[in-house]
C-alpha atoms as a PDB file:
ATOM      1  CA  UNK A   1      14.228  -5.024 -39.113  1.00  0.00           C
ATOM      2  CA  UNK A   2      13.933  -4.016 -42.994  1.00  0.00           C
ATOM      3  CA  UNK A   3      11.150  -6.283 -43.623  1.00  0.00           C
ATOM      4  CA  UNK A   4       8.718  -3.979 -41.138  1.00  0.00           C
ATOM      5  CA  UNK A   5      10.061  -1.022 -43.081  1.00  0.00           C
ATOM      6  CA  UNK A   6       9.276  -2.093 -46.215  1.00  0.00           C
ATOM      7  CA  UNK A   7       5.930  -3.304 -44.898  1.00  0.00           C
ATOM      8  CA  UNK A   8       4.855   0.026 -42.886  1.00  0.00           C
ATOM      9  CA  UNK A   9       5.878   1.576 -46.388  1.00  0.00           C
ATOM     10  CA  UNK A  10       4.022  -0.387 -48.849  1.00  0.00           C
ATOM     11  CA  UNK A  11       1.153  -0.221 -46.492  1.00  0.00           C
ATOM     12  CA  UNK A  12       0.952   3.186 -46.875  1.00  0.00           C
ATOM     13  CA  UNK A  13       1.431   3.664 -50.670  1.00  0.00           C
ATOM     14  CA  UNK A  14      -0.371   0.532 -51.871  1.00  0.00           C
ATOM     15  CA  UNK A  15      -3.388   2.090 -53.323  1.00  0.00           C
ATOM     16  CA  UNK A  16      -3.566   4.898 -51.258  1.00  0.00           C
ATOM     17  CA  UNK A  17      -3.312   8.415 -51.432  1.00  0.00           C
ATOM     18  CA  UNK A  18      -1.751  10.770 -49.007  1.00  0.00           C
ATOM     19  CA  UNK A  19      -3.967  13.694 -47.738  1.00  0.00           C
ATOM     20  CA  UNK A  20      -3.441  16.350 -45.124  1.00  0.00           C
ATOM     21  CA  UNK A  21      -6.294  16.230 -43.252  1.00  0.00           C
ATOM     22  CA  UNK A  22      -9.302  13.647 -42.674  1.00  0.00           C
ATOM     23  CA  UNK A  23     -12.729  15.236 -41.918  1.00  0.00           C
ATOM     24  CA  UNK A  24     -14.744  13.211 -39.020  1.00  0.00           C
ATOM     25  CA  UNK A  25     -17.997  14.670 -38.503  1.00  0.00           C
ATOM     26  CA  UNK A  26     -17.409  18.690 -38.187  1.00  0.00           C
ATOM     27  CA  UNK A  27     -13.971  18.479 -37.327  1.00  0.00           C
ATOM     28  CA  UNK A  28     -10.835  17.818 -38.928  1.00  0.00           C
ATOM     29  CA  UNK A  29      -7.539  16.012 -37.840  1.00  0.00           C
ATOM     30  CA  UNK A  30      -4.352  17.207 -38.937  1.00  0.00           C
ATOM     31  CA  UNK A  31      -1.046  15.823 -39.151  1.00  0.00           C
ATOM     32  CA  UNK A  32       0.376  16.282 -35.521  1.00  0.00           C
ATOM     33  CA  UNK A  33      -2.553  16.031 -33.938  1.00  0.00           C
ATOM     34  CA  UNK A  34      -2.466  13.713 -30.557  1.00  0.00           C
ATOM     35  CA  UNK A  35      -3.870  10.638 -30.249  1.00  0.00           C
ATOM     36  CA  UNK A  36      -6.124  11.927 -27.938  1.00  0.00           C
ATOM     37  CA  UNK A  37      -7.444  14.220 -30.219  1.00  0.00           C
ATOM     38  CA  UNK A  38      -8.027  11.812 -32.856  1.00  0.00           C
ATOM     39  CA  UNK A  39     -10.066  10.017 -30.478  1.00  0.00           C
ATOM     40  CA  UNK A  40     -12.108  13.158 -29.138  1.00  0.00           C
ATOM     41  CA  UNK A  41     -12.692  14.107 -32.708  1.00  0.00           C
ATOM     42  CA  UNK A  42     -13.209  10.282 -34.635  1.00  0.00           C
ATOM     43  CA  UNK A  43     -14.161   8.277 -31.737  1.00  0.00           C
ATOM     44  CA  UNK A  44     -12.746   4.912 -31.391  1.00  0.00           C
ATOM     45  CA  UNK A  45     -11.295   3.407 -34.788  1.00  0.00           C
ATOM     46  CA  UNK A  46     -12.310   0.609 -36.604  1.00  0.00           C
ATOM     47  CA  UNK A  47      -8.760  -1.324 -36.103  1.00  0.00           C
ATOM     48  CA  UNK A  48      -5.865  -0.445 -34.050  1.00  0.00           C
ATOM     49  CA  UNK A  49      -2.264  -2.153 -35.276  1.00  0.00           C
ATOM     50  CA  UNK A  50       1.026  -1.571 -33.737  1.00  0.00           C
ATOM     51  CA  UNK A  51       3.995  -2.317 -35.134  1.00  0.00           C
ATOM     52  CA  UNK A  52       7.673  -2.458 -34.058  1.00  0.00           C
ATOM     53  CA  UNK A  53      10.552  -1.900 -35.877  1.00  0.00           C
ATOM     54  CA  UNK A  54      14.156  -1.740 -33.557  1.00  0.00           C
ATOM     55  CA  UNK A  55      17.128  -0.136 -35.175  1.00  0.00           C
ATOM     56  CA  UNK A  56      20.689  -1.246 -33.922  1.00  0.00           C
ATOM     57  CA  UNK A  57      22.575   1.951 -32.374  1.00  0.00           C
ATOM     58  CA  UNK A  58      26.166   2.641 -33.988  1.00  0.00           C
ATOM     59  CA  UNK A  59      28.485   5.207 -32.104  1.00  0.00           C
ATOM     60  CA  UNK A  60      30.818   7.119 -33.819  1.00  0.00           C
ATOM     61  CA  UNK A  61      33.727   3.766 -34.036  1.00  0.00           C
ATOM     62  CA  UNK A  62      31.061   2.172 -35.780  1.00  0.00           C
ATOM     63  CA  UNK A  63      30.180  -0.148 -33.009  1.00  0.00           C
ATOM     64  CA  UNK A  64      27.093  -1.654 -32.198  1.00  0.00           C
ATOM     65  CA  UNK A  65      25.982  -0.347 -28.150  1.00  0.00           C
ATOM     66  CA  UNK A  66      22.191  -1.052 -27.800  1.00  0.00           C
ATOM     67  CA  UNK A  67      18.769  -1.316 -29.777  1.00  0.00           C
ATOM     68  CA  UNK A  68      15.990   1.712 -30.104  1.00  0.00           C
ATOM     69  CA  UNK A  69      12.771   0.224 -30.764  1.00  0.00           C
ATOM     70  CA  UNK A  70      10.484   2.677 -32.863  1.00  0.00           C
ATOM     71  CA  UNK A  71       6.730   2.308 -32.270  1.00  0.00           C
ATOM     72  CA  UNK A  72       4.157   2.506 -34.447  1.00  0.00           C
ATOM     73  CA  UNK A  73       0.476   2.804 -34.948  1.00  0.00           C
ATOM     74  CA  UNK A  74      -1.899   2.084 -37.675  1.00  0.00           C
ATOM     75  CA  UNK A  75      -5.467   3.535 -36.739  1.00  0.00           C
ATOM     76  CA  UNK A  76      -8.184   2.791 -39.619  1.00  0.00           C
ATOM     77  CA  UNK A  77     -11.412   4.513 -39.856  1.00  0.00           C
ATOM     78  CA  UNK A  78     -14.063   3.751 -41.967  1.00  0.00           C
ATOM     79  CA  UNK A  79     -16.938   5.942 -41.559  1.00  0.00           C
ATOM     80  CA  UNK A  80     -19.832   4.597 -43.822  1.00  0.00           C
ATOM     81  CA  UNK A  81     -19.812   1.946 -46.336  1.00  0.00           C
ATOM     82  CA  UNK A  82     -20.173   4.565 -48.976  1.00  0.00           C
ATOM     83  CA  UNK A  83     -16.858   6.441 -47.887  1.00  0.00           C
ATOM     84  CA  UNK A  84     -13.181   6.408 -48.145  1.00  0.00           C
ATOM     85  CA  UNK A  85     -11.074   4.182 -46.176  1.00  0.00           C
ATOM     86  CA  UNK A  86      -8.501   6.173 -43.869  1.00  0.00           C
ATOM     87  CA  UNK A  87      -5.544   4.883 -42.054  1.00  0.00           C
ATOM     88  CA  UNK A  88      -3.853   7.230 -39.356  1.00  0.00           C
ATOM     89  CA  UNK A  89      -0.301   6.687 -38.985  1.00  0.00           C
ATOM     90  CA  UNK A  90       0.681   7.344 -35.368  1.00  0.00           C
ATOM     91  CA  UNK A  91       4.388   7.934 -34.113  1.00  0.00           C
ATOM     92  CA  UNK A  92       5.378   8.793 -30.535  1.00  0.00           C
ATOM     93  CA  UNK A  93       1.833   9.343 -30.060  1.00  0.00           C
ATOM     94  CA  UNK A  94       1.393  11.942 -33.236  1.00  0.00           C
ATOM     95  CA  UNK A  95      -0.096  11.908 -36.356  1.00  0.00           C
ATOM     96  CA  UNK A  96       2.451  11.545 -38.737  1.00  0.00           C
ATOM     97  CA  UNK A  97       0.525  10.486 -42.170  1.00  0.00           C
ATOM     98  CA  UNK A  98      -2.860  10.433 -42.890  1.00  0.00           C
ATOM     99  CA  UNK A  99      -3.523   7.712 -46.168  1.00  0.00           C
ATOM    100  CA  UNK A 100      -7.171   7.409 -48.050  1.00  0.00           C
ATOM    101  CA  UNK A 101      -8.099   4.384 -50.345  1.00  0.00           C
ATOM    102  CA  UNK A 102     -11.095   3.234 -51.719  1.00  0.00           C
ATOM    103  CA  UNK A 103     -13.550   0.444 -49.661  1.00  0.00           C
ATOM    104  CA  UNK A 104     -13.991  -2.990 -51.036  1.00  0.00           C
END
């Protein structure tokens, strides 16, 4: 599904700047951090979204044998009204990019 692609991407570079690490409280998540880090660290998020995106599988005659679905999660934290905006992008349950963008 292209369109989800496209979406998950724009999402991520609308406005928003990537960063390496997002400070919550006195510690500081990393990409590849677990899930369950995130959540020992940040407490619960302001909005959880998952997303889906399969991807037809092609062997090596170029013919179509099954569908992979990739997962993915969009956790956003907000921590004041004064801060930045930060949305977690999860994959197989890691941190894969970390985004930061301005609050309304």
């Amino acid at each position: 599904m292209p369109n989800l692609k496209i979406f998950l991407t724009a999402l991520m570079l609308l406005g928003c700047v990537n960063v390496f690490a997002m400070r919550c409280g006195n510690a500081l998540v990393y990409e590849g951090d677990s899930k369950f880090l995130v959540l020992r660290k940040c407490g619960e998020p302001l909005a959880k979204d998952v997303y889906q995106d399969p991807n037809l599988l092609i062997n090596q005659f170029n013919v179509p044998y099954g569908i992979a679905t990739d997962i993915y999660e969009v956790w956003t934290y907000q921590f004041s009204s004064n801060e930045f905006i930060y949305e977690v992008l999860f994959q197989s349950g890691r941190v894969v990019m970390i985004n930061t963008s301005r609050g309304i």
